[in-house]
PDB file of N, CA and C in Angstrom:
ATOM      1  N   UNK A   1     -25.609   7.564 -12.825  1.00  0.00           N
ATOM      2  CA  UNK A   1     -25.846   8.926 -13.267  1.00  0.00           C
ATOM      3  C   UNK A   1     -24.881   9.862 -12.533  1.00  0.00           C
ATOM      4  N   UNK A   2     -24.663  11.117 -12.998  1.00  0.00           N
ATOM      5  CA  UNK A   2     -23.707  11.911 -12.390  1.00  0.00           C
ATOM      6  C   UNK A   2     -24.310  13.450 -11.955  1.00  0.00           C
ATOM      7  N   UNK A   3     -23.944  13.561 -10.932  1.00  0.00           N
ATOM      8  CA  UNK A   3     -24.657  15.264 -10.316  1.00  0.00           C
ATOM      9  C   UNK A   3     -23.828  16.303 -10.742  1.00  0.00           C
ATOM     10  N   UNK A   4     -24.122  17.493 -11.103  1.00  0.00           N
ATOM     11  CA  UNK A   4     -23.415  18.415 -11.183  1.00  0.00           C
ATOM     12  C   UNK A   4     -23.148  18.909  -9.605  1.00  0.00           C
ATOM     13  N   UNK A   5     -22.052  19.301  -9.408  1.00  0.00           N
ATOM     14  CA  UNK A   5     -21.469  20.237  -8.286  1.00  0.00           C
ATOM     15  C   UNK A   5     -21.434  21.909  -8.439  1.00  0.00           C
ATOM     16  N   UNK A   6     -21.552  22.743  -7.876  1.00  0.00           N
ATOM     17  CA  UNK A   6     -21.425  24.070  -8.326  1.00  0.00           C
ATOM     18  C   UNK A   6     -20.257  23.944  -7.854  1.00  0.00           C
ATOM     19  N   UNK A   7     -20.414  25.105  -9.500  1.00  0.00           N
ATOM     20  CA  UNK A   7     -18.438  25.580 -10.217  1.00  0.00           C
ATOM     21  C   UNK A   7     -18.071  26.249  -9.309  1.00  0.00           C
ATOM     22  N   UNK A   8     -18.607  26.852  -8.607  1.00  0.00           N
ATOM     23  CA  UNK A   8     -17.843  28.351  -7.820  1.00  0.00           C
ATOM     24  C   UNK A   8     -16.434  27.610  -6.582  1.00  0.00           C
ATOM     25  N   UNK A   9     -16.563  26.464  -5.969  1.00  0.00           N
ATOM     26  CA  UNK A   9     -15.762  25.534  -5.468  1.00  0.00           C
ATOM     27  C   UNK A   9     -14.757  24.237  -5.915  1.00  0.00           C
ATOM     28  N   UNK A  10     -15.268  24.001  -7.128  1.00  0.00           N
ATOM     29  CA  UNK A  10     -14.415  23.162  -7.728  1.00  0.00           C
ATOM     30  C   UNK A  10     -13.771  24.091  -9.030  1.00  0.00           C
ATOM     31  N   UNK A  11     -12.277  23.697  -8.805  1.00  0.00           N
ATOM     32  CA  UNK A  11     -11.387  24.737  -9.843  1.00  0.00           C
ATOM     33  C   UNK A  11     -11.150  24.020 -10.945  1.00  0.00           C
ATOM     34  N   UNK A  12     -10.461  24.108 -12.235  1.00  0.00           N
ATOM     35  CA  UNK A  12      -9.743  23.608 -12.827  1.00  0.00           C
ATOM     36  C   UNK A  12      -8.919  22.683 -12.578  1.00  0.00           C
ATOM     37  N   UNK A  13      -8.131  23.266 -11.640  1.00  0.00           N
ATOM     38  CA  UNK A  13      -6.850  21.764 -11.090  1.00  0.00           C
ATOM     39  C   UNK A  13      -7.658  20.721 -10.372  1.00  0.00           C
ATOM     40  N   UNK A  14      -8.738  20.919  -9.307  1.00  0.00           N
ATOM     41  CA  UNK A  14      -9.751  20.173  -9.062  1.00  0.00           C
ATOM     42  C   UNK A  14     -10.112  19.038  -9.935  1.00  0.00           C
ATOM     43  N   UNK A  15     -10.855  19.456 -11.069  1.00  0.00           N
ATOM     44  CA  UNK A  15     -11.388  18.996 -11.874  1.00  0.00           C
ATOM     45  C   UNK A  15     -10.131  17.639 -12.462  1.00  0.00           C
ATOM     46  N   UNK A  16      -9.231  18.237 -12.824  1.00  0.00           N
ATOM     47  CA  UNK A  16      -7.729  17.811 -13.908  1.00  0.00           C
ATOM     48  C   UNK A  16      -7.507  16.322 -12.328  1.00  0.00           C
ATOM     49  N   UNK A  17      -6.779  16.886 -11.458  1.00  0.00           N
ATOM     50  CA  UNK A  17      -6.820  15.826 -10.427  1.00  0.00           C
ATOM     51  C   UNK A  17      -8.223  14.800 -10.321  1.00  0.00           C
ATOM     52  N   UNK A  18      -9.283  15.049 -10.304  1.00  0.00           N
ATOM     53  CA  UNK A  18      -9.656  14.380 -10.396  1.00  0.00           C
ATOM     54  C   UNK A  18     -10.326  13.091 -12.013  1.00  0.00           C
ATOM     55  N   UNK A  19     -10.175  13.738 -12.764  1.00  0.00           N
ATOM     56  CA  UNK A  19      -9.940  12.993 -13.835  1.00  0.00           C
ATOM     57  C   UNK A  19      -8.678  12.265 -13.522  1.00  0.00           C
ATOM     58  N   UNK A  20      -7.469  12.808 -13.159  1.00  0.00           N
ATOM     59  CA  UNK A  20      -6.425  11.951 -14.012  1.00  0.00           C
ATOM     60  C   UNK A  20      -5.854  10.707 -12.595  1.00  0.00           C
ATOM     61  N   UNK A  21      -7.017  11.183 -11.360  1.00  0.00           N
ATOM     62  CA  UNK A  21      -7.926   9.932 -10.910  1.00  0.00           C
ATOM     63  C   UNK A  21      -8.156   8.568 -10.548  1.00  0.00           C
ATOM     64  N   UNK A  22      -8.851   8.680 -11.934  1.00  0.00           N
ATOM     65  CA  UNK A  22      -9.598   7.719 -12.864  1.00  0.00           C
ATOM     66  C   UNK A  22      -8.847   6.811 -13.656  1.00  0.00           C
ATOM     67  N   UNK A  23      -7.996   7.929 -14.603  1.00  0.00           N
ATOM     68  CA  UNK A  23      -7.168   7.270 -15.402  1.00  0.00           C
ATOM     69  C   UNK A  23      -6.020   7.076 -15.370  1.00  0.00           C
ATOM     70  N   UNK A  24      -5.346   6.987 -13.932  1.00  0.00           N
ATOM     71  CA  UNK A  24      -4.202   5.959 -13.422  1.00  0.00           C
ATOM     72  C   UNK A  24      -4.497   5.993 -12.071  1.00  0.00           C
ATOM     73  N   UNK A  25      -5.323   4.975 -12.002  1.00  0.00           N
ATOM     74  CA  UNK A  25      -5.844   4.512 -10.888  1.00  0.00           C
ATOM     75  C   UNK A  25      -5.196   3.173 -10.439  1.00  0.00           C
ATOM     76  N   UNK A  26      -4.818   2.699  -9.742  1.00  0.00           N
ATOM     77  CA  UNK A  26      -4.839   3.298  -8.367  1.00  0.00           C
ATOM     78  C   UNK A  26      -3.536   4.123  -8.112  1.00  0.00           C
ATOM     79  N   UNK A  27      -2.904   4.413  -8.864  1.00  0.00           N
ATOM     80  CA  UNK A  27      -1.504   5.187  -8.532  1.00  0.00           C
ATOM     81  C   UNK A  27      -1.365   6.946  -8.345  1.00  0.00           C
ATOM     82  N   UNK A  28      -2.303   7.280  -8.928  1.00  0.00           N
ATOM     83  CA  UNK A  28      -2.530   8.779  -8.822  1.00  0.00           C
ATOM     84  C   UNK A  28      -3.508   9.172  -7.525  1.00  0.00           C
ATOM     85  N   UNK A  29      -4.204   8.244  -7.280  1.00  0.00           N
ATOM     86  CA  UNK A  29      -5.289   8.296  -6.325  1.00  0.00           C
ATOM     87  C   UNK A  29      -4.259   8.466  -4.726  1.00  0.00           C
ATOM     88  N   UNK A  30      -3.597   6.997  -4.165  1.00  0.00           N
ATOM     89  CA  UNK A  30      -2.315   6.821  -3.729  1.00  0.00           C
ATOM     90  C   UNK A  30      -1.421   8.320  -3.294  1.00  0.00           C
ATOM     91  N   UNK A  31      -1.123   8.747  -4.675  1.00  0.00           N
ATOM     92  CA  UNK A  31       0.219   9.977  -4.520  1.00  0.00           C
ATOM     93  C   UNK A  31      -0.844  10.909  -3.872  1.00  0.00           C
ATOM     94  N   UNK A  32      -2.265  11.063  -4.423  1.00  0.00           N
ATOM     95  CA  UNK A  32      -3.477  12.213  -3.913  1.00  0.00           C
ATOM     96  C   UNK A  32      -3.317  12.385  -2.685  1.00  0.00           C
ATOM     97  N   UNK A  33      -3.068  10.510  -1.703  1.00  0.00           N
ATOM     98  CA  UNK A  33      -3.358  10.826  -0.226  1.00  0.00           C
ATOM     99  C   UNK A  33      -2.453  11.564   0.256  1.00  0.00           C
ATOM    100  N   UNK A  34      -1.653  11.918  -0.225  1.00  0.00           N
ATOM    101  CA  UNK A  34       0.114  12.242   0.215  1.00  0.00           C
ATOM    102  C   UNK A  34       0.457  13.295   0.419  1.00  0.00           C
ATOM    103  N   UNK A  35      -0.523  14.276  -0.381  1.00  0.00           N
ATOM    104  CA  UNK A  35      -0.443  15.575  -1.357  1.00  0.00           C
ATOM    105  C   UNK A  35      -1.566  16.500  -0.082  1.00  0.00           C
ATOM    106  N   UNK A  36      -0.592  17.078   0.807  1.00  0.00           N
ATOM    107  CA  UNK A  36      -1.753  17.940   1.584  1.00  0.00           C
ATOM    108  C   UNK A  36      -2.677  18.928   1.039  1.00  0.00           C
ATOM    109  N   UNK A  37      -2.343  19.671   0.658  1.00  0.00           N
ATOM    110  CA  UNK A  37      -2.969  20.662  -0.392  1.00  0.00           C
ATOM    111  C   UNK A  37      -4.346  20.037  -1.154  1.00  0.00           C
ATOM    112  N   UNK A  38      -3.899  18.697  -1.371  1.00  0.00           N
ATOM    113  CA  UNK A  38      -4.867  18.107  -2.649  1.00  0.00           C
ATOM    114  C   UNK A  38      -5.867  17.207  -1.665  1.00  0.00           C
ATOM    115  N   UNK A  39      -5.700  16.526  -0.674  1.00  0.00           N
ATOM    116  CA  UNK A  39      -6.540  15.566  -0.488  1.00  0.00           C
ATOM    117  C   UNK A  39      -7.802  16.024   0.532  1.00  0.00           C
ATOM    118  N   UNK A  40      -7.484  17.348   0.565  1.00  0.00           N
ATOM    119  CA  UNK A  40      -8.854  17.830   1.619  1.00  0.00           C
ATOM    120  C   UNK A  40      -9.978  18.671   1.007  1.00  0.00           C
ATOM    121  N   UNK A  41      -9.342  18.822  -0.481  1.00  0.00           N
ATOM    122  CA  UNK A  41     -10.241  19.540  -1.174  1.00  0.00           C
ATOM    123  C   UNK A  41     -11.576  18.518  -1.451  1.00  0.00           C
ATOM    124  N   UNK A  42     -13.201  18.892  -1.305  1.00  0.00           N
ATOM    125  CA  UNK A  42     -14.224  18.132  -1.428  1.00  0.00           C
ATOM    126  C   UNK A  42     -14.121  17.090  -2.725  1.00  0.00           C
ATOM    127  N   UNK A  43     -14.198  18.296  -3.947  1.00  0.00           N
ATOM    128  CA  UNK A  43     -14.124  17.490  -5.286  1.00  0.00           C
ATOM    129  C   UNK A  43     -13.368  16.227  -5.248  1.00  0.00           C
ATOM    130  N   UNK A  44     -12.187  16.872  -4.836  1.00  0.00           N
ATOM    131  CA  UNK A  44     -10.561  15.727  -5.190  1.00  0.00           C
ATOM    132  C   UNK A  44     -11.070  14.722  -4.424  1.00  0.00           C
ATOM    133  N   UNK A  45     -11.621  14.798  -3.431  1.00  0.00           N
ATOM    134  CA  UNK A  45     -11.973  14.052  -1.745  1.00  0.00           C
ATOM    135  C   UNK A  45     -12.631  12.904  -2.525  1.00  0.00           C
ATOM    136  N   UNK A  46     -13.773  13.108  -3.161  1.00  0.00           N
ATOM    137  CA  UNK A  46     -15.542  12.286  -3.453  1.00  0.00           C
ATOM    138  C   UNK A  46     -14.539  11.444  -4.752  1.00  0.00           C
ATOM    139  N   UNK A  47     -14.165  12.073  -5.574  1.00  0.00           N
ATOM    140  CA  UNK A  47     -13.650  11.291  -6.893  1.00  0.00           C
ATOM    141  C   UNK A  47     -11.854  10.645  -6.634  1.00  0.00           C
ATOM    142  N   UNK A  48     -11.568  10.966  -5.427  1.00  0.00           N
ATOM    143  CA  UNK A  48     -10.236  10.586  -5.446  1.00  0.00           C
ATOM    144  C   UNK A  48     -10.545   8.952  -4.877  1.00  0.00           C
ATOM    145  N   UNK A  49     -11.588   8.942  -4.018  1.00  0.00           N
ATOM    146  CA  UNK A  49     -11.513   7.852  -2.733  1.00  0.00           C
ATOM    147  C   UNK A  49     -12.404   6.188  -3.563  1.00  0.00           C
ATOM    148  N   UNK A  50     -13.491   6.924  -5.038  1.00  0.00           N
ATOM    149  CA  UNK A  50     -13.941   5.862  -5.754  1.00  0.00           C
ATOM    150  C   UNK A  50     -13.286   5.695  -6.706  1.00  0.00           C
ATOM    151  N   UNK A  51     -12.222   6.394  -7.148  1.00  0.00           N
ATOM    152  CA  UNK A  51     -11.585   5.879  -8.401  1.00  0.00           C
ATOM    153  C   UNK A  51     -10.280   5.162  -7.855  1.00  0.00           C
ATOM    154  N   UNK A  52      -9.843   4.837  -6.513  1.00  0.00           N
ATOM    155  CA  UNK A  52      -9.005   4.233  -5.706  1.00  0.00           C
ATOM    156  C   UNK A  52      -9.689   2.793  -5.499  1.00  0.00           C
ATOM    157  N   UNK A  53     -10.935   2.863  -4.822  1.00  0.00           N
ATOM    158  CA  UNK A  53     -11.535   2.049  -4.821  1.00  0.00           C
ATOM    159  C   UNK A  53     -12.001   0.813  -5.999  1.00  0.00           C
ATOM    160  N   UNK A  54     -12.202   2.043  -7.041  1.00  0.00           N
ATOM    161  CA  UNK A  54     -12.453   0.938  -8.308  1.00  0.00           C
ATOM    162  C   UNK A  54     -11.665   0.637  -9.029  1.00  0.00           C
ATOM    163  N   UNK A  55     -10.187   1.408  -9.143  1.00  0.00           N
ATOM    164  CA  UNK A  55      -8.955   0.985  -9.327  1.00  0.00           C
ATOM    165  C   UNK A  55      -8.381  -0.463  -8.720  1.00  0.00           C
ATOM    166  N   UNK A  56      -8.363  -0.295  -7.220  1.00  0.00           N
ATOM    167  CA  UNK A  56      -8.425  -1.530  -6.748  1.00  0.00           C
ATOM    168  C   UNK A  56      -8.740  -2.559  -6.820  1.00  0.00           C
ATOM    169  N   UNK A  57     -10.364  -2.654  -6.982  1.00  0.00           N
ATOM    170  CA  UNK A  57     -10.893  -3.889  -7.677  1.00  0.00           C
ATOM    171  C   UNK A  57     -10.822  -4.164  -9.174  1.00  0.00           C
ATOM    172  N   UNK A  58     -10.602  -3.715  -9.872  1.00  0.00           N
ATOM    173  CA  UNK A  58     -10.046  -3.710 -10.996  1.00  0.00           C
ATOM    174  C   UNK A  58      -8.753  -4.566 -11.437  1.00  0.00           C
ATOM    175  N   UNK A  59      -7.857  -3.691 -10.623  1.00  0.00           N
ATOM    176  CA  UNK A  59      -6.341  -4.148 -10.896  1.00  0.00           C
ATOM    177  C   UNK A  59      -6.163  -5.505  -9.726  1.00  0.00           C
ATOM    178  N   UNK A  60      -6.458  -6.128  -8.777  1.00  0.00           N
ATOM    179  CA  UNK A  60      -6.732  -7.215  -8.357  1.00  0.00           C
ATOM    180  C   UNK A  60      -7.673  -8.403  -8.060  1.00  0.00           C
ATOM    181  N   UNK A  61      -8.856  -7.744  -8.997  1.00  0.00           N
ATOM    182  CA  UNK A  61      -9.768  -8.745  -9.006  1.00  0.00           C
ATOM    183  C   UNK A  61     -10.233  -9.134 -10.320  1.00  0.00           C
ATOM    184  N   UNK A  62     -10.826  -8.010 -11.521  1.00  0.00           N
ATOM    185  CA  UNK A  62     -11.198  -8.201 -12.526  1.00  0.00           C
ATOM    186  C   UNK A  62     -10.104  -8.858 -13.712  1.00  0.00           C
ATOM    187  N   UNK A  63      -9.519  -7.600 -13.478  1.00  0.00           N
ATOM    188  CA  UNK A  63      -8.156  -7.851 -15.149  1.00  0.00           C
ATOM    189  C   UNK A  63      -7.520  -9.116 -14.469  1.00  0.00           C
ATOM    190  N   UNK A  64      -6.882  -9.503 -13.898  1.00  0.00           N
ATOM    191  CA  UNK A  64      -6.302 -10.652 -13.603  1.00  0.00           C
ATOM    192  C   UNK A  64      -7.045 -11.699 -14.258  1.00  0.00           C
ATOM    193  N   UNK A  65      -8.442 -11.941 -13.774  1.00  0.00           N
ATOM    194  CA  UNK A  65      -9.583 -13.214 -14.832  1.00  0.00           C
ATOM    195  C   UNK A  65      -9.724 -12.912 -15.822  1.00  0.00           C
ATOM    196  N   UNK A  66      -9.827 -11.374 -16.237  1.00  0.00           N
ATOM    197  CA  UNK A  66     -10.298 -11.293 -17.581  1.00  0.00           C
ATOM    198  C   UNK A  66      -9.854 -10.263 -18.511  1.00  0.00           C
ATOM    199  N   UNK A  67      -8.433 -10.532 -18.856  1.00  0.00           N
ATOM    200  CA  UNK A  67      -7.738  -9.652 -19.677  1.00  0.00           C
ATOM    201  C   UNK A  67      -7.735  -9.093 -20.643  1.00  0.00           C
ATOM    202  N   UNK A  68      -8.906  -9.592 -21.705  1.00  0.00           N
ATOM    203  CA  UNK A  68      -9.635  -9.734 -22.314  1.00  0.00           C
ATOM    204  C   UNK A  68     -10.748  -8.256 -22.466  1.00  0.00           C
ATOM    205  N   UNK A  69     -10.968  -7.864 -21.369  1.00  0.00           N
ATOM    206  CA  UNK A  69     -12.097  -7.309 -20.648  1.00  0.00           C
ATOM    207  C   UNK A  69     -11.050  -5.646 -20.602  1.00  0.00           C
ATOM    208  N   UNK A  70      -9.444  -5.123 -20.320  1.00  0.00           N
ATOM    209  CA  UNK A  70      -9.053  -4.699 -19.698  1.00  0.00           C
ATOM    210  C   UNK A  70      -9.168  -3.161 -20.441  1.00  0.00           C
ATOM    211  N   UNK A  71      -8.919  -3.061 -21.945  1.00  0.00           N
ATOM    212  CA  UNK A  71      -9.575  -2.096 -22.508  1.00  0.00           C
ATOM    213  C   UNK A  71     -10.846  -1.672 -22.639  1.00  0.00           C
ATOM    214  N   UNK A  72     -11.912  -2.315 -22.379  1.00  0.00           N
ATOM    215  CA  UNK A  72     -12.677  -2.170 -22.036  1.00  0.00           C
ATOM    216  C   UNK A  72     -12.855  -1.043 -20.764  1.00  0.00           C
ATOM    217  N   UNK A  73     -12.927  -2.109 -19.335  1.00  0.00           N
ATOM    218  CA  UNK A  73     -12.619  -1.408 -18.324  1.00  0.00           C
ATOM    219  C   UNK A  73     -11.534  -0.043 -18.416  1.00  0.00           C
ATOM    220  N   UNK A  74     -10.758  -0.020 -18.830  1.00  0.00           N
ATOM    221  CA  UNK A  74      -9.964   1.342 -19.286  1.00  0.00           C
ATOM    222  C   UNK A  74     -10.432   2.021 -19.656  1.00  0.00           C
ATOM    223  N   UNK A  75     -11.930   2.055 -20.668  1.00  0.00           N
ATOM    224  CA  UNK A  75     -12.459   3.251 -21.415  1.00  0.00           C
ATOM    225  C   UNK A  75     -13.231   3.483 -20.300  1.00  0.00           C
ATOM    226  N   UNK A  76     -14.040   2.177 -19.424  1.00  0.00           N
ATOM    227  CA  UNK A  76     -14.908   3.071 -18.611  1.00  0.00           C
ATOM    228  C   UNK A  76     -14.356   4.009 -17.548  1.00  0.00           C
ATOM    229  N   UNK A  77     -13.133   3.881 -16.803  1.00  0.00           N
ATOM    230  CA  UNK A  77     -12.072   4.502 -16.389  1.00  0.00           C
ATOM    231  C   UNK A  77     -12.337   6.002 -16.935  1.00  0.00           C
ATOM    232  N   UNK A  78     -11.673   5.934 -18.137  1.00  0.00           N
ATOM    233  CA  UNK A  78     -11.201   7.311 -18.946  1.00  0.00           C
ATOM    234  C   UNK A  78     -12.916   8.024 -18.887  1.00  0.00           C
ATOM    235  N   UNK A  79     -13.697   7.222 -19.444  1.00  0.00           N
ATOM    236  CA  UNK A  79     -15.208   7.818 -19.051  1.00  0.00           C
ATOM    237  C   UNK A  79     -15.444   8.721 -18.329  1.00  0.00           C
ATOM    238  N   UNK A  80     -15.512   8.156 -16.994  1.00  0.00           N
ATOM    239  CA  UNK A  80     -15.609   8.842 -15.641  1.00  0.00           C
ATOM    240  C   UNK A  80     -14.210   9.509 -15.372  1.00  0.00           C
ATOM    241  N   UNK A  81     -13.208   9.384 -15.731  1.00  0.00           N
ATOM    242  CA  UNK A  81     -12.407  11.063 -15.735  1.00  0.00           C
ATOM    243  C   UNK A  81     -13.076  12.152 -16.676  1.00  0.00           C
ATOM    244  N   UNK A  82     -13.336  11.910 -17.829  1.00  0.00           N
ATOM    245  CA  UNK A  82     -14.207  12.842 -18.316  1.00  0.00           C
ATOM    246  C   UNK A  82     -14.670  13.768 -17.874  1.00  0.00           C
ATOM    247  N   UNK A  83     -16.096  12.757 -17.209  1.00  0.00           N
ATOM    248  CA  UNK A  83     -16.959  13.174 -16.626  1.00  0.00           C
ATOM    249  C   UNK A  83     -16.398  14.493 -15.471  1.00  0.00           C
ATOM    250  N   UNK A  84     -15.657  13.432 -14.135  1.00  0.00           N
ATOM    251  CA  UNK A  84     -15.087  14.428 -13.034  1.00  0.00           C
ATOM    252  C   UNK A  84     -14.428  15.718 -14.056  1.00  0.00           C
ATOM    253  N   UNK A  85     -13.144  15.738 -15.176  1.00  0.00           N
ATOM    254  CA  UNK A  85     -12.779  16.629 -16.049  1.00  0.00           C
ATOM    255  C   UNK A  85     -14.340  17.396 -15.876  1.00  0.00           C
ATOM    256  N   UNK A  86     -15.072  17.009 -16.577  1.00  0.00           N
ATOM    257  CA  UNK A  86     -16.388  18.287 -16.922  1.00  0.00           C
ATOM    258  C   UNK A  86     -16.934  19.007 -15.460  1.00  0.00           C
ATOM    259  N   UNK A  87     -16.511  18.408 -14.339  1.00  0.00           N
ATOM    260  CA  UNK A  87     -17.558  19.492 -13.318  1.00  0.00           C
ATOM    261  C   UNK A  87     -17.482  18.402 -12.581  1.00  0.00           C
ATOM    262  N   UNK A  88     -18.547  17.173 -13.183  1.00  0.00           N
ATOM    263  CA  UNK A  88     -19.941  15.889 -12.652  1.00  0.00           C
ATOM    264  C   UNK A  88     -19.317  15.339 -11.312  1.00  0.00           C
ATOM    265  N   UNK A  89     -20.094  15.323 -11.000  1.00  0.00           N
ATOM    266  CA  UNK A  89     -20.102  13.819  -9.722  1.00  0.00           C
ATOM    267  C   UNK A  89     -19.939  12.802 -10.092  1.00  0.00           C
ATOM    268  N   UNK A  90     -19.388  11.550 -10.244  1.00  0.00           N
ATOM    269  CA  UNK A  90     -19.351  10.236 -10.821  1.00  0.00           C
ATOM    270  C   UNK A  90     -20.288   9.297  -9.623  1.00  0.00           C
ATOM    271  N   UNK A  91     -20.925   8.848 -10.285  1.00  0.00           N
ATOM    272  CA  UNK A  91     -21.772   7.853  -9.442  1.00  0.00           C
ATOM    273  C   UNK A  91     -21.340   6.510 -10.196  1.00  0.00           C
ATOM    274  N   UNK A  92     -20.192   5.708  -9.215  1.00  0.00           N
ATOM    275  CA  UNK A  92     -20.253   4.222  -9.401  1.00  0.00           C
ATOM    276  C   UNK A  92     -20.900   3.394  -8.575  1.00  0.00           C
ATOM    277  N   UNK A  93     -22.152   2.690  -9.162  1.00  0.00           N
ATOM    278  CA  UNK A  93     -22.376   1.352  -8.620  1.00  0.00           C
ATOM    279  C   UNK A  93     -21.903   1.036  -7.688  1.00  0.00           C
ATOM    280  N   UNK A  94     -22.614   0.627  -6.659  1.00  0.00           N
ATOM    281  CA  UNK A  94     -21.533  -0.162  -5.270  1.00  0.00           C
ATOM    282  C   UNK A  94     -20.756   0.831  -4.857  1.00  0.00           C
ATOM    283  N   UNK A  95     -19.913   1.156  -5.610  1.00  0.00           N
ATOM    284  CA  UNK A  95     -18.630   1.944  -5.032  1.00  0.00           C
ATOM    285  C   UNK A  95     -18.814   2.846  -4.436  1.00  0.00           C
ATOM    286  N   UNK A  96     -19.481   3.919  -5.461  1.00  0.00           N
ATOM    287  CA  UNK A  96     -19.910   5.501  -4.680  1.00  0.00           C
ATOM    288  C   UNK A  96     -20.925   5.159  -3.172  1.00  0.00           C
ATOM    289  N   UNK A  97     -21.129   4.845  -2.809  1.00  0.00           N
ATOM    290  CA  UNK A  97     -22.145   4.502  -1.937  1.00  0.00           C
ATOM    291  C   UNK A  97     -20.999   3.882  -0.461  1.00  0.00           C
ATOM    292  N   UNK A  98     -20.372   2.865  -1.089  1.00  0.00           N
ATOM    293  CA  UNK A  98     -19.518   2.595  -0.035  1.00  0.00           C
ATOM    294  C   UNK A  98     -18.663   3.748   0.741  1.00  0.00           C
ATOM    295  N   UNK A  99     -18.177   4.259  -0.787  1.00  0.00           N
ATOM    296  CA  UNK A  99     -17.416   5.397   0.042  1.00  0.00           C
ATOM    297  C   UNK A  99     -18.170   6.535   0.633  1.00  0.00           C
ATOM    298  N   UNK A 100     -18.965   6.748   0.533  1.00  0.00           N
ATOM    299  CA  UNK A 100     -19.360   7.948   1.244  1.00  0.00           C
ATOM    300  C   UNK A 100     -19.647   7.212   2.535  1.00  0.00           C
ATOM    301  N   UNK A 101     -20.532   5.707   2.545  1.00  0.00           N
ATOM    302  CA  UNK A 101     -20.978   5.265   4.002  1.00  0.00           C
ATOM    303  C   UNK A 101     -19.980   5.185   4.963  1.00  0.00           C
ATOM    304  N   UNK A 102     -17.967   5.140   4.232  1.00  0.00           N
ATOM    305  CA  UNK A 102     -17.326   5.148   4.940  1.00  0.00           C
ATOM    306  C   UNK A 102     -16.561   6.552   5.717  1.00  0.00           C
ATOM    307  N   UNK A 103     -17.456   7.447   4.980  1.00  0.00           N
ATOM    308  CA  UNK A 103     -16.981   8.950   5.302  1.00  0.00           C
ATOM    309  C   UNK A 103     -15.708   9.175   4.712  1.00  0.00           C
ATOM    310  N   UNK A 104     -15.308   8.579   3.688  1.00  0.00           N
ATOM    311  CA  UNK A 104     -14.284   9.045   2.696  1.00  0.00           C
ATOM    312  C   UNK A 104     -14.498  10.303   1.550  1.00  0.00           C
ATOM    313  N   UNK A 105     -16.028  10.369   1.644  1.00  0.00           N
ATOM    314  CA  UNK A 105     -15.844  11.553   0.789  1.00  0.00           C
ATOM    315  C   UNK A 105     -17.571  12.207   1.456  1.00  0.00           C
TER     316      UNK A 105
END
């Protein structure tokens, strides 16, 4: 499920960074850490550090066995940019949870 955040802190470019996330993951996530301006902002912070994360396992664990599977996984990707796009919090399974226990977001 996904939380709303209040708008008054997350901007537009917020939002856009963190969708586009999601949907070139892990490579946009990556350039995020790089980007001073961008990687201390909260929003960018919470959705930058699980869509890295699930990028990761993705692109070296899943699609490799199951290629089959990879559009798939791509829509759920684009999904949850959406989502971050609209405002939301993305809550992944496993993931979201890790990262916050690791103080990444």
């Amino acid at each position: 499920m996904s939380e709303k955040q209040s708008t008054t802190d997350v901007s537009s470019d917020d939002r856009l960074w963190a969708a586009l996330a999601y949907v070139f993951s892990p490579l946009v996530p990556v350039i995020l850490l790089l980007l001073e301006d961008k990687k201390d902002r909260p929003y960018i912070r919470a959705h930058n550090f699980q869509a890295l994360v699930a990028g990761l396992l993705i692109s070296f664990i899943i699609i490799p066995f199951t290629l089959g599977c990879g559009v798939v996984v791509w829509l759920v990707m684009f999904y949850w940019a959406y989502q971050a796009y609209q405002g939301e919090m993305v809550n992944i399974p496993l993931i979201s949870d890790f990262v916050k226990n690791q103080g990444w977001a």
